[in-house]
N, C-alpha and C. Protein backbone atom coordinates (compact mmCIF):
# COMPACT_ATOMS: atom_id res chain seq x y z
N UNK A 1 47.88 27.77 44.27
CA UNK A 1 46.54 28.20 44.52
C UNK A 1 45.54 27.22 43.94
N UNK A 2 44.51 26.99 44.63
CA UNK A 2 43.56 25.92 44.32
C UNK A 2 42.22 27.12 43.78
N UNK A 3 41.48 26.14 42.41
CA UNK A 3 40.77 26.98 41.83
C UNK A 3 39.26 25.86 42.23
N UNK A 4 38.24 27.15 42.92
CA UNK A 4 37.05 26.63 43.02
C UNK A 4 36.99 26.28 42.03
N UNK A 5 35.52 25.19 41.45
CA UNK A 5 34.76 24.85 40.22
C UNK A 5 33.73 25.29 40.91
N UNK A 6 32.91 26.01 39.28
CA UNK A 6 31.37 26.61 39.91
C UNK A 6 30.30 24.88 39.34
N UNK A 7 29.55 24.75 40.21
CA UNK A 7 28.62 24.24 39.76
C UNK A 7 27.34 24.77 39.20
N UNK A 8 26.56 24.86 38.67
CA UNK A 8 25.57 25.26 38.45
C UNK A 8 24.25 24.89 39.28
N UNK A 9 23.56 25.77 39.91
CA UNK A 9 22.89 25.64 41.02
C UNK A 9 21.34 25.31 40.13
N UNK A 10 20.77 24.10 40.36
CA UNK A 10 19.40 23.56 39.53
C UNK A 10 18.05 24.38 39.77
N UNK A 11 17.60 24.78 38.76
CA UNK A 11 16.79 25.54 39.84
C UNK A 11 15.34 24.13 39.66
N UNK A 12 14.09 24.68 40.14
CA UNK A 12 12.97 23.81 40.07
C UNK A 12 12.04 23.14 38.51
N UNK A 13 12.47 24.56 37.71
CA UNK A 13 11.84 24.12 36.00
C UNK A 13 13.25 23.02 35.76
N UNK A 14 14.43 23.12 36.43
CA UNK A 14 15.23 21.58 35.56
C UNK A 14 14.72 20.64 35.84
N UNK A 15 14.49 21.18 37.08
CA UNK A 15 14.08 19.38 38.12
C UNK A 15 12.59 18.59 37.29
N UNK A 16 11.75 19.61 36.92
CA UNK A 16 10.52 18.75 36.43
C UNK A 16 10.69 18.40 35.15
N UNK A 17 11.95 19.16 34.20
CA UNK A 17 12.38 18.43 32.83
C UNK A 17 13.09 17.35 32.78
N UNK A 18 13.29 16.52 33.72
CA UNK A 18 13.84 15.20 33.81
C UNK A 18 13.08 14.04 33.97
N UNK A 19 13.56 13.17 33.06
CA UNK A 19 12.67 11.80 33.62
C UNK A 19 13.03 10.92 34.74
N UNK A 20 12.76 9.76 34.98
CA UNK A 20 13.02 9.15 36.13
C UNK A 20 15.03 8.47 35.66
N UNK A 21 14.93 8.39 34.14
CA UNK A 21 16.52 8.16 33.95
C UNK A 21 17.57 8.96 34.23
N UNK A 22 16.60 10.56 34.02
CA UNK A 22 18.15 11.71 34.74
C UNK A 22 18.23 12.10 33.11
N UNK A 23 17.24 11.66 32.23
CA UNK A 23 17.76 12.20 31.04
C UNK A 23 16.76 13.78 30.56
N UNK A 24 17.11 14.57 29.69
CA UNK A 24 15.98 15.66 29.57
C UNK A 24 15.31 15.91 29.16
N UNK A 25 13.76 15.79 29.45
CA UNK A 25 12.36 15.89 28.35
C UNK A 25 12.89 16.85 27.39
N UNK A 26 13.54 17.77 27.75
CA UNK A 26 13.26 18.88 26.48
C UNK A 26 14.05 18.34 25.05
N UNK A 27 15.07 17.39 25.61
CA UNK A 27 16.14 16.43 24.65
C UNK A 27 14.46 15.49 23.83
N UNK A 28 14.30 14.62 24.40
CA UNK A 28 13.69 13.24 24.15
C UNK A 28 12.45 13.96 23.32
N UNK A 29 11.75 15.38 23.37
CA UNK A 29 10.79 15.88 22.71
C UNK A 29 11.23 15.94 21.68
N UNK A 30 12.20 16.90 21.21
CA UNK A 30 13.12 17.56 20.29
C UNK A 30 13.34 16.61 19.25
N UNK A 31 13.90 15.22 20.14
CA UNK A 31 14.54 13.90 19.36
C UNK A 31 13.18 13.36 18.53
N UNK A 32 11.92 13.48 19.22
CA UNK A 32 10.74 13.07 18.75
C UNK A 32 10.32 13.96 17.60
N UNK A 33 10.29 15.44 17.65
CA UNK A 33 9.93 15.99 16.67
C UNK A 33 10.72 16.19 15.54
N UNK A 34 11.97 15.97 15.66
CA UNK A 34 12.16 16.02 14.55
C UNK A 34 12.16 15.25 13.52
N UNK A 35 12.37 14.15 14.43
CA UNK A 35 12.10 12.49 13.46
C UNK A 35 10.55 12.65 12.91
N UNK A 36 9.56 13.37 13.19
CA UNK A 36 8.86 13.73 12.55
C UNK A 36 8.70 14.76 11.71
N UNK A 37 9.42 15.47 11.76
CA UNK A 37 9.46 16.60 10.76
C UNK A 37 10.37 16.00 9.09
N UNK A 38 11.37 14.92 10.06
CA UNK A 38 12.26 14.29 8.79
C UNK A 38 10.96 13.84 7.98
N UNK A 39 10.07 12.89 8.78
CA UNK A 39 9.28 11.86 7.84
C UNK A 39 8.54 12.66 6.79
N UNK A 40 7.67 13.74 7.49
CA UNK A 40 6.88 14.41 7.17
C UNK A 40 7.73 14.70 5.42
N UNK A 41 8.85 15.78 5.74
CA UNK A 41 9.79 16.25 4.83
C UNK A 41 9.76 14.73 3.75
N UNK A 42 10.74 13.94 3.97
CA UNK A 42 10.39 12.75 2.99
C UNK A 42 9.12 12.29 2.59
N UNK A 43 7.86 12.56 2.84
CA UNK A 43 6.76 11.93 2.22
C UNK A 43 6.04 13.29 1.32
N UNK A 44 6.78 14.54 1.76
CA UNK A 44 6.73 15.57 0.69
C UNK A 44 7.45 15.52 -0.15
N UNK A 45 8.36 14.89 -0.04
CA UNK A 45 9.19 15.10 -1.54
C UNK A 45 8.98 13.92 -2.37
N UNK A 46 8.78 13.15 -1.74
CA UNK A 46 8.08 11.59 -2.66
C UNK A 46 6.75 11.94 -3.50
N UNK A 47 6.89 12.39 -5.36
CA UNK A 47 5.85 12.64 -5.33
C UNK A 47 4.60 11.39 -5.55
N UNK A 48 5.17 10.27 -5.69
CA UNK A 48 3.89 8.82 -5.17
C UNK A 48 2.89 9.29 -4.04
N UNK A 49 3.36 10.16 -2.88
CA UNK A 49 2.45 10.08 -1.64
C UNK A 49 1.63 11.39 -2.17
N UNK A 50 0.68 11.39 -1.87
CA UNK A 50 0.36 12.69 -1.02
C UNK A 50 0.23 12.78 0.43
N UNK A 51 1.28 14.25 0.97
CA UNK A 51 1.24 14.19 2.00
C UNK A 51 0.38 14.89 3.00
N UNK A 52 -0.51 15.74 1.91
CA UNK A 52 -1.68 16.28 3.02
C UNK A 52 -2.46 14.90 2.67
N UNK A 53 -2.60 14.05 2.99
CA UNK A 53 -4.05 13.24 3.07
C UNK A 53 -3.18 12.10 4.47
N UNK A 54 -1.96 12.27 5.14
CA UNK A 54 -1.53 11.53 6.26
C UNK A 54 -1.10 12.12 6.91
N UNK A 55 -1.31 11.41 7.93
CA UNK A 55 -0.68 12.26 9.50
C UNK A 55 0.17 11.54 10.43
N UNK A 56 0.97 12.20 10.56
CA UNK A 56 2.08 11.09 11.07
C UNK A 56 2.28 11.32 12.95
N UNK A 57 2.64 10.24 13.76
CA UNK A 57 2.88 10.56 14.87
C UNK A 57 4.34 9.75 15.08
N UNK A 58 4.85 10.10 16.24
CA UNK A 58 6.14 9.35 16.57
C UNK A 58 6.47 9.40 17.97
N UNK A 59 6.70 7.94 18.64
CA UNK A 59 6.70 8.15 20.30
C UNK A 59 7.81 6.82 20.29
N UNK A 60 9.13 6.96 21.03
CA UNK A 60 10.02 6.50 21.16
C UNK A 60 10.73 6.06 19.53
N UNK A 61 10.59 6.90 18.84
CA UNK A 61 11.01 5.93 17.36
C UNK A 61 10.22 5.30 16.57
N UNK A 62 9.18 4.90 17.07
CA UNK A 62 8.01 4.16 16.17
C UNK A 62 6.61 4.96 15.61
N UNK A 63 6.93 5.22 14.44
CA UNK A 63 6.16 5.93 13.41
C UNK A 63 4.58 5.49 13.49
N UNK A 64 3.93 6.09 13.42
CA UNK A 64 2.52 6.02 13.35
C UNK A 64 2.05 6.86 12.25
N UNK A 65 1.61 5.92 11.13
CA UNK A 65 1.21 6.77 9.73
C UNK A 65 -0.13 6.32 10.02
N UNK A 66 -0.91 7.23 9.32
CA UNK A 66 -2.33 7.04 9.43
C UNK A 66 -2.93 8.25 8.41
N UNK A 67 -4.05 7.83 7.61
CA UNK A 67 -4.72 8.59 6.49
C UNK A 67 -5.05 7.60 5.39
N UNK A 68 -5.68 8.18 4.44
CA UNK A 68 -6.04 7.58 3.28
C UNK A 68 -5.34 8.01 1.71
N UNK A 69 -5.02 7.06 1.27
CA UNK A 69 -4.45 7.20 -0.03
C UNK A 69 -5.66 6.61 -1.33
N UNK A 70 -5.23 6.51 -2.08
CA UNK A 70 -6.15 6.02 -3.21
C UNK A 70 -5.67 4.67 -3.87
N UNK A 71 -4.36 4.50 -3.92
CA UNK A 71 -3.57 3.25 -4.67
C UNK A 71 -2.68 2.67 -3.15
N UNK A 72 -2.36 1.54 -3.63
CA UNK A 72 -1.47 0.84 -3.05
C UNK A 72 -0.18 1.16 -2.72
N UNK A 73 0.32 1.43 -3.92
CA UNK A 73 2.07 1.80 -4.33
C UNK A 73 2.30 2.86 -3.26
N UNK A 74 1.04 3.98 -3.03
CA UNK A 74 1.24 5.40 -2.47
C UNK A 74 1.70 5.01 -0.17
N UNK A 75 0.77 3.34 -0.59
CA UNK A 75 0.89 3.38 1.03
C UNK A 75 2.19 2.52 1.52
N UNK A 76 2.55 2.00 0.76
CA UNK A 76 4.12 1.48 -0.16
C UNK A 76 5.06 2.32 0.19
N UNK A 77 4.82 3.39 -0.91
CA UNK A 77 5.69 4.27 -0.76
C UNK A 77 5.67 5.11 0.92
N UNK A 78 5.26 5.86 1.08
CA UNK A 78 5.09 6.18 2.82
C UNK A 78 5.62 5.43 3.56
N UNK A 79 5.77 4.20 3.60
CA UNK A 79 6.54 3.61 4.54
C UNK A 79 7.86 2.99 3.95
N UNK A 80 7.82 2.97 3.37
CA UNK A 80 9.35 3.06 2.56
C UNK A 80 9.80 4.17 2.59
N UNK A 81 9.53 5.66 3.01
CA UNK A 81 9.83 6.59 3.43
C UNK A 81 10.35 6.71 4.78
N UNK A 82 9.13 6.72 5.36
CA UNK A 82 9.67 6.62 6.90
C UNK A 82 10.69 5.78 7.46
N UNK A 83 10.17 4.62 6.70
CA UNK A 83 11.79 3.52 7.36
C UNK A 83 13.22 4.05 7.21
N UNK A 84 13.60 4.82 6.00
CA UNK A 84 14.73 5.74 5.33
C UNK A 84 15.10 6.40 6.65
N UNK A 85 14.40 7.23 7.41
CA UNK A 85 14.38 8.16 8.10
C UNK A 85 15.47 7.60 9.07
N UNK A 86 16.50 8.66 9.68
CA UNK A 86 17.37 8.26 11.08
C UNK A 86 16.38 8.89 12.07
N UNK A 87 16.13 7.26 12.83
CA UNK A 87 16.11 7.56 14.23
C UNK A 87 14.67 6.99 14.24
N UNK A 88 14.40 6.22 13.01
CA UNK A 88 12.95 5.44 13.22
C UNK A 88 13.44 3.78 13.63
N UNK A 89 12.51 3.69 14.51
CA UNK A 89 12.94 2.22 15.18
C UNK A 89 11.89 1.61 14.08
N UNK A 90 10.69 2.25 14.08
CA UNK A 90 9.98 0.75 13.41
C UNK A 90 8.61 2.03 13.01
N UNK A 91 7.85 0.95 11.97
CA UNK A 91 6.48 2.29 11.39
C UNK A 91 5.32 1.50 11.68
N UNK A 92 4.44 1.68 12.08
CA UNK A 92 3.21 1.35 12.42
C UNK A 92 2.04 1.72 11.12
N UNK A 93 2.37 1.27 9.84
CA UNK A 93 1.33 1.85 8.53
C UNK A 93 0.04 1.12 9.10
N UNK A 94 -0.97 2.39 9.18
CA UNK A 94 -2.41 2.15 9.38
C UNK A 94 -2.68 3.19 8.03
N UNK A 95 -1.96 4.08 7.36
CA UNK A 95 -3.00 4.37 5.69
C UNK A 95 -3.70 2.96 5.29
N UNK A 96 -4.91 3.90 5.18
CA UNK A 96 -6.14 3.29 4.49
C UNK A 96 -6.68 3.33 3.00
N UNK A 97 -6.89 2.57 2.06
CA UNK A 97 -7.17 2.98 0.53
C UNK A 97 -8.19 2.72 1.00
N UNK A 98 -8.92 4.46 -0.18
CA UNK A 98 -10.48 4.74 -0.18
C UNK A 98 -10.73 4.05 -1.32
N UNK A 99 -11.70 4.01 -1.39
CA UNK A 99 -12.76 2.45 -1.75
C UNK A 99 -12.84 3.38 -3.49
N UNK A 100 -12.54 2.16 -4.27
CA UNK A 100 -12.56 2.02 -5.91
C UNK A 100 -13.71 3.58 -6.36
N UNK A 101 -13.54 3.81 -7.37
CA UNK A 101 -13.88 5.21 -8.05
C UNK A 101 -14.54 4.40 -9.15
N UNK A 102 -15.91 4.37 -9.61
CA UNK A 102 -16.00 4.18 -10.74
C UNK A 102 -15.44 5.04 -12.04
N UNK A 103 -15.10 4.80 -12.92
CA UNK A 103 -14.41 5.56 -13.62
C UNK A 103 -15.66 5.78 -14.75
């Protein structure tokens, strides 16, 4: 006896979650956010950064930090963070140090 195989019949929401490679937005989002959620997570636990004063973005792997720190070391550190991270191709540091404090 020969055994059908079921295929699974596509419906129209698969068809528009694909890119032109056949691969699946809902994959390639997922892959994006979490590599941001990693960074995010590592620049919270680094206590050199603060991480409410940056905001991070990420589109194919390449990190986009952006915000203001106060010292050097802190914008240092942040990307010495993110680079750590799996699944970062490369970081784009635009943190900015706010301008000297008279003391």
């Amino acid at each position: 006896m020969s055994q059908a195989t079921e295929r699974p019949i596509a419906n129209k929401n698969d068809l528009h979650n694909r890119t032109p490679t056949g691969r699946d937005n809902r994959t390639v989002m997922s892959q994006r956010d979490d590599v941001q959620v990693d960074v995010l997570n590592a620049l919270y636990w680094d206590l050199a950064v603060p991480p409410h004063r940056l905001r991070v973005a990420v589109e194919n792997g390449w990190v986009t930090m952006s915000g203001r720190v106060e010292r050097p070391y802190q914008r240092e550190c942040a990307e010495f963070d993110a680079r750590r991270v799996p699944g970062v191709v490369g970081v784009n540091n635009q943190i900015q140090l706010a301008p000297a404090r008279a003391e």
